[in-house]
Protein backbone atom coordinates (compact mmCIF):
# COMPACT_ATOMS: atom_id res chain seq x y z
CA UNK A 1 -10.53 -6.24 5.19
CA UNK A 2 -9.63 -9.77 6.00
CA UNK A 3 -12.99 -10.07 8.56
CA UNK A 4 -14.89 -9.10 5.24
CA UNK A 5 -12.80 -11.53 3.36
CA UNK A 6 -13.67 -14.55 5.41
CA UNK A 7 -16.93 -13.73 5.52
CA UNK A 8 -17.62 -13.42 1.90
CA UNK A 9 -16.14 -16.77 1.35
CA UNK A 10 -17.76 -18.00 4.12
CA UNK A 11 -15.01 -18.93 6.28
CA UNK A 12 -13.05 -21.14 4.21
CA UNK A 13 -10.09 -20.04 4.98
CA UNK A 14 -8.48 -23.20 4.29
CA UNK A 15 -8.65 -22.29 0.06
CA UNK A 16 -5.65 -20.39 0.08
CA UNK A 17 -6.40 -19.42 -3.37
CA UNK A 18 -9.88 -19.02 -2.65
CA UNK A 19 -9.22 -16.62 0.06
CA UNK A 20 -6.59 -14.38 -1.66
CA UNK A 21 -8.95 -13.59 -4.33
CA UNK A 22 -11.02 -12.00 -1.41
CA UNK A 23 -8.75 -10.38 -0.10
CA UNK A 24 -7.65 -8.79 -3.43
CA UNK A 25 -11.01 -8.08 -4.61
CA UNK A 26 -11.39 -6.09 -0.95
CA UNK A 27 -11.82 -1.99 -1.31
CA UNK A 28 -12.13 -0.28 1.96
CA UNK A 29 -13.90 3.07 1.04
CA UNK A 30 -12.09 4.59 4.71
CA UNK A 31 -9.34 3.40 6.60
CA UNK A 32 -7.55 4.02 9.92
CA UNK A 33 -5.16 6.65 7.48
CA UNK A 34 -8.39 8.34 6.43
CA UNK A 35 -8.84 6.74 2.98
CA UNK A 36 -9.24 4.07 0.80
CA UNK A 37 -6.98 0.89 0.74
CA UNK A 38 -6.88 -1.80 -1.28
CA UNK A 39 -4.61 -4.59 -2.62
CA UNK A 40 -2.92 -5.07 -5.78
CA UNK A 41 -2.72 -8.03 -7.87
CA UNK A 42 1.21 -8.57 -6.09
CA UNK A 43 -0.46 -8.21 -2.40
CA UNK A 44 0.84 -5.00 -1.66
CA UNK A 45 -1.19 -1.80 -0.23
CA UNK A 46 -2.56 0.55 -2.56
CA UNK A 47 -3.88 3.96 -0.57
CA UNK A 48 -3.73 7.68 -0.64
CA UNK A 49 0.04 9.15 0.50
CA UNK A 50 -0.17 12.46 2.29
CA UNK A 51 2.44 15.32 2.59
CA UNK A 52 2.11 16.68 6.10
CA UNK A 53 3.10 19.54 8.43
CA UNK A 54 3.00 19.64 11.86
CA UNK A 55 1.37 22.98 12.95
CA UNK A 56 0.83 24.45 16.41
CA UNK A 57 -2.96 25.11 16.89
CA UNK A 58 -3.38 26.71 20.29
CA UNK A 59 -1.40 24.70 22.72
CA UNK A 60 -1.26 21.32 20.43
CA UNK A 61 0.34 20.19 17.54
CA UNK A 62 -1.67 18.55 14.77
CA UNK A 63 -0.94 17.12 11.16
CA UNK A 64 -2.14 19.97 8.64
CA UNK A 65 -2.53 17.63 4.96
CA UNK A 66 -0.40 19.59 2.56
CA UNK A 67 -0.95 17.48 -0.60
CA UNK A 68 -2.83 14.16 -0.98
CA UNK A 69 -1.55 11.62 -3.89
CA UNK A 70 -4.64 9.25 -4.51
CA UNK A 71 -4.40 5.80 -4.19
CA UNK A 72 -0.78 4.97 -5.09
CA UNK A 73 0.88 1.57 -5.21
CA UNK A 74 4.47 0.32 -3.98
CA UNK A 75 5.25 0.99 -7.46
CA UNK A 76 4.07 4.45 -7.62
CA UNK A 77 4.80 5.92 -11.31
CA UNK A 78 6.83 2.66 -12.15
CA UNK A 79 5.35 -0.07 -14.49
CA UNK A 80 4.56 -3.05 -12.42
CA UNK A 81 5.86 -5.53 -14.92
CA UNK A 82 9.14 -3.68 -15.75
CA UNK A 83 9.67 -3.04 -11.80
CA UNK A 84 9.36 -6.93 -10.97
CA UNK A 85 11.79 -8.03 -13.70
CA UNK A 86 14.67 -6.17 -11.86
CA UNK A 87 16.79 -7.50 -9.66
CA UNK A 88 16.25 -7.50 -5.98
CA UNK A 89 17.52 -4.46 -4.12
CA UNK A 90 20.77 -5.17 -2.17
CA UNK A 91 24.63 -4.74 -1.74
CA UNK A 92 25.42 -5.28 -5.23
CA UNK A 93 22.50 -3.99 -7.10
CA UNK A 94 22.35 -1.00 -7.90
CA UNK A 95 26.19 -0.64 -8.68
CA UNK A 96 27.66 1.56 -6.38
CA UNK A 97 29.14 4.33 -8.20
CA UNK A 98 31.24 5.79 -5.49
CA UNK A 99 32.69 2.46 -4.15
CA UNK A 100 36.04 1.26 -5.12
């Protein structure tokens, strides 16, 4: 993704702005996961998530896909713009309701 990125803005990489936008507007149809990948508008990875087990085929083990969820974001079923108004995950937040 960023090799395409640099190219399509011909290597000026020194447009910070300019060069984000690539990136963003980047879709990799397949991956080194096995699918799509993209980035959202906060710079985080959007891709398929996949439920695995690890079966014994013969005398190896492999990863047998058990469900695929398509192309979800760090926020998953969350709304973006609700998610980001919270505050950052830590020691105090959320309230611990078991501590004294």
């Amino acid at each position: 993704m960023i090799v395409r990125a640099i190219q399509s803005i011909q290597g000026d990489v020194e447009n910070k702005d300019k060069l984000m936008a690539a990136l963003r507007s980047m879709e990799t149809p397949k991956s080194v996961r096995g699918g799509p990948i993209k980035l959202d508008k906060y710079g985080g990875i959007v891709q398929n998530q996949y439920v695995r087990r690890v079966d014994k085929v013969g005398s190896v083990y492999q990863n047998t896909v058990l469900e695929t969820y398509p192309m979800i974001s760090q926020f998953w079923k969350s709304d973006p713009e609700a998610y980001m108004k919270l505050p950052a995950y830590g020691r105090d937040y959320p309230p611990c309701r078991f501590c004294e």
